[in-house]
C-alpha atoms as a PDB file:
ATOM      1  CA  UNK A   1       0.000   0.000   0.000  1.00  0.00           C
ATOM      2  CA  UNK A   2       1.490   3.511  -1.192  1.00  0.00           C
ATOM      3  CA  UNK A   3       0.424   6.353   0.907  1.00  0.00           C
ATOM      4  CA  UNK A   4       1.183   9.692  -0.551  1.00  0.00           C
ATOM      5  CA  UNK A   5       0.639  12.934   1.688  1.00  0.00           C
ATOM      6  CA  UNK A   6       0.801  16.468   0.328  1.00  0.00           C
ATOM      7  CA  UNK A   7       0.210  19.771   2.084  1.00  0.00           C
ATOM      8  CA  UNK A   8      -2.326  21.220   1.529  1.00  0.00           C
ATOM      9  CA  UNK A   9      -1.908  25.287   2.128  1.00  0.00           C
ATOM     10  CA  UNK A  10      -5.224  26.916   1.310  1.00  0.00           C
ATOM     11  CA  UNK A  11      -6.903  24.281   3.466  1.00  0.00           C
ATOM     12  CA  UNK A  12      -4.471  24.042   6.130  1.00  0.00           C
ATOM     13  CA  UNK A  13      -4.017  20.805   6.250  1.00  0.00           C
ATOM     14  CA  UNK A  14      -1.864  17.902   5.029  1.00  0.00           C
ATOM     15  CA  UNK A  15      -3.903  14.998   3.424  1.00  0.00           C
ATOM     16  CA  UNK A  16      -3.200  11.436   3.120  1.00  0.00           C
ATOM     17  CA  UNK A  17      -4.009   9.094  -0.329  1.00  0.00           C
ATOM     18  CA  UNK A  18      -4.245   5.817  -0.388  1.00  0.00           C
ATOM     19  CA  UNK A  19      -2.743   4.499  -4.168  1.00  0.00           C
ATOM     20  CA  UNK A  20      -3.321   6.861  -6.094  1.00  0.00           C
ATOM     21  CA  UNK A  21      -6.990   7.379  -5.066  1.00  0.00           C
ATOM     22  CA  UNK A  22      -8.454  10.494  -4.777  1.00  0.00           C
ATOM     23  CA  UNK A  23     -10.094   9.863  -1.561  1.00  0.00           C
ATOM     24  CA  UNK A  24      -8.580  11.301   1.405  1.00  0.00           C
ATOM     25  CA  UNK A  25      -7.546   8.606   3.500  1.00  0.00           C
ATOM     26  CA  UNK A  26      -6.434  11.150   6.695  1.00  0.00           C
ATOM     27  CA  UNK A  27      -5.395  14.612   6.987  1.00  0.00           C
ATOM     28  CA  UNK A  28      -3.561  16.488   9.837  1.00  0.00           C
ATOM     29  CA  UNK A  29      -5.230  20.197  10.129  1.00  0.00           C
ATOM     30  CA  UNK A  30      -2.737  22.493  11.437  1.00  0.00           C
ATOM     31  CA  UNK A  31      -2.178  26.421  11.992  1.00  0.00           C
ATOM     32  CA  UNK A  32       1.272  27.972  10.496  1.00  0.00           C
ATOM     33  CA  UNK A  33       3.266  31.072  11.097  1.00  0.00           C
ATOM     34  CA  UNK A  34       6.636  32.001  10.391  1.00  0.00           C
ATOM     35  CA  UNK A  35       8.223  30.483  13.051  1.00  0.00           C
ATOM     36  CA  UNK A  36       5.657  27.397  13.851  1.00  0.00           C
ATOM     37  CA  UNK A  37       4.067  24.791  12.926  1.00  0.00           C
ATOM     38  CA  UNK A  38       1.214  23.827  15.595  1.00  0.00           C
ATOM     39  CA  UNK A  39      -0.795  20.379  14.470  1.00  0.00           C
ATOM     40  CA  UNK A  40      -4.642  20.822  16.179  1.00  0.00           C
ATOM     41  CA  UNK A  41      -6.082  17.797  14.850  1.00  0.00           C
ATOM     42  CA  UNK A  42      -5.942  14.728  12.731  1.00  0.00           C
ATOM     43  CA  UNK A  43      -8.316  12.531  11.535  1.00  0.00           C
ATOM     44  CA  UNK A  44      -8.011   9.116  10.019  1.00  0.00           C
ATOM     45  CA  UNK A  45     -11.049   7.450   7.732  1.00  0.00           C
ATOM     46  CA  UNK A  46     -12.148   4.566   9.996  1.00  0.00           C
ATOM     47  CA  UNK A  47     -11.678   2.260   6.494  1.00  0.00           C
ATOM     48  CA  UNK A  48      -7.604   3.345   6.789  1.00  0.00           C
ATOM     49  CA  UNK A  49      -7.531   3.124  11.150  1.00  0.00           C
ATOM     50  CA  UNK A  50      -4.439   1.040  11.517  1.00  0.00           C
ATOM     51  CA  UNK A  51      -2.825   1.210   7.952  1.00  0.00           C
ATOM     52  CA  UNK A  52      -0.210   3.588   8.953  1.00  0.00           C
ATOM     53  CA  UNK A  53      -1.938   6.318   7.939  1.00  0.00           C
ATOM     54  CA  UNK A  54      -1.579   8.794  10.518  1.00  0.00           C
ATOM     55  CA  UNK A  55       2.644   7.689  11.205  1.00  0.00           C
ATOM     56  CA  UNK A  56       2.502   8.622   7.579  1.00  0.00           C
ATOM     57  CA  UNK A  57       0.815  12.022   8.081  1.00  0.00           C
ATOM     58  CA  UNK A  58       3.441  12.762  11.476  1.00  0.00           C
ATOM     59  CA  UNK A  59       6.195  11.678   9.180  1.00  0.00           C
ATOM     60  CA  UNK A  60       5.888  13.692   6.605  1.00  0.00           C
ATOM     61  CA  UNK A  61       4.433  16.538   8.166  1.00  0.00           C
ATOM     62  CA  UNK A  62       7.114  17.047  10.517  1.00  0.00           C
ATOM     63  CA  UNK A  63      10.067  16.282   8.101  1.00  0.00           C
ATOM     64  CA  UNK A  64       9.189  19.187   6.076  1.00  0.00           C
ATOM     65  CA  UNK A  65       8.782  21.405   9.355  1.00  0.00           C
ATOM     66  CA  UNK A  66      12.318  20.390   9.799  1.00  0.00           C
ATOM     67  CA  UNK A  67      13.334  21.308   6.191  1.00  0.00           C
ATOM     68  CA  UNK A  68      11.623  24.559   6.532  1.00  0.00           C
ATOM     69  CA  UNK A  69      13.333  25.392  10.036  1.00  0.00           C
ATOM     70  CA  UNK A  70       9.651  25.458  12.162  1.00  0.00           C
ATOM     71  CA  UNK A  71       8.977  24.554  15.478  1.00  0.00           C
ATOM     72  CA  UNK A  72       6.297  22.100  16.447  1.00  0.00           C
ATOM     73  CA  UNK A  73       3.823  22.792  18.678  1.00  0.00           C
ATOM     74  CA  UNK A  74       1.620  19.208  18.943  1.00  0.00           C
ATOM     75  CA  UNK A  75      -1.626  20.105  20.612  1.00  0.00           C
ATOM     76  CA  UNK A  76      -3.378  17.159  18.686  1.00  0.00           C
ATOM     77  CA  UNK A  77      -2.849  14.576  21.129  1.00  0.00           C
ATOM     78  CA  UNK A  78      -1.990  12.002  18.339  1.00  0.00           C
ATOM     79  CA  UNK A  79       1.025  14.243  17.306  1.00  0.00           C
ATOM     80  CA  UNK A  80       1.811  14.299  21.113  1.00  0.00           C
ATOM     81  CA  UNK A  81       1.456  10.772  21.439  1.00  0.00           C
ATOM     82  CA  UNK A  82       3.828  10.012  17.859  1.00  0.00           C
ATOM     83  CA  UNK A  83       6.561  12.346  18.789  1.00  0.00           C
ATOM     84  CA  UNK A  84       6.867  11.137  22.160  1.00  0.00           C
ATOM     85  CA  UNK A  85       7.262   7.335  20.589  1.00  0.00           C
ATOM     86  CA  UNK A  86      10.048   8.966  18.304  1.00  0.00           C
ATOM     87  CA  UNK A  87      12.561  10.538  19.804  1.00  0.00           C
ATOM     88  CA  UNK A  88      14.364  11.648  17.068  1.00  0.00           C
ATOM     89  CA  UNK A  89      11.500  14.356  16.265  1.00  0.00           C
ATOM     90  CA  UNK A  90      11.627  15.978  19.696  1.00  0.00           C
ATOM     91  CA  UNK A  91      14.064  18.591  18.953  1.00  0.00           C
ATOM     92  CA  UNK A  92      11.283  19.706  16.659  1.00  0.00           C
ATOM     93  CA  UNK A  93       9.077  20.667  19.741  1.00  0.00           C
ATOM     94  CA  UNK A  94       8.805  24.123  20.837  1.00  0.00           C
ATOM     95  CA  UNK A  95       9.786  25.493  24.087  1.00  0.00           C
ATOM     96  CA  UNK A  96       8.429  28.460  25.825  1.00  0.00           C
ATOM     97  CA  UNK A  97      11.503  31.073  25.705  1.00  0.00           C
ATOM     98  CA  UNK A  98       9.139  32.996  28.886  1.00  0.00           C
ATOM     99  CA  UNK A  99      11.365  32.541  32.030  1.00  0.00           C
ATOM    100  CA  UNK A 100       8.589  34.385  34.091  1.00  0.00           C
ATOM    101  CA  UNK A 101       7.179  32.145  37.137  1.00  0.00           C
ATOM    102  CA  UNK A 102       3.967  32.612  39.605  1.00  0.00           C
END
């Protein structure tokens, strides 16, 4: 099974494609600035749950944030979840710079 995900700016999202279909398979919705990247929700079809689908959507999502020099903020809890099962993407996260305490 090929899964192809593209990013999708004018819908703020990145979508997921099962061979070739034009279906969308998954997407992860996110909101971008200059600086960050922060993922808000991702959705998997429940045909697709357990294909690889969402690793897929993390994967690729968060490569290019690394390509493009963006932080990662994961408030979806599935991006939370994948980064914390894959270390190697958790110099992606951001960190509050804010040193001020209660």
């Amino acid at each position: 099974m090929t899964v192809k995900v593209v990013d999708v700016p004018e819908e703020r999202r990145y979508e997921a494609r099962v061979g070739g279909q034009s279906e969308v398979a998954g997407f992860a919705q996110y909101i971008r600035t200059a600086e960050l990247i922060a993922f808000v929700h991702t959705e998997v079809a429940p045909e697709y749950e357990g294909q690889g689908i969402g690793s897929a959507l993390a994967r690729t999502s968060l490569d290019e944030a690394r390509a493009a020099g963006l932080r990662v903020l994961a408030t979806c809890p599935f991006y939370a979840g994948w980064i914390a099962r894959h270390p190697e993407y958790a110099d992606l996260l951001y960190q509050a710079r804010s040193k001020v305490a209660d």
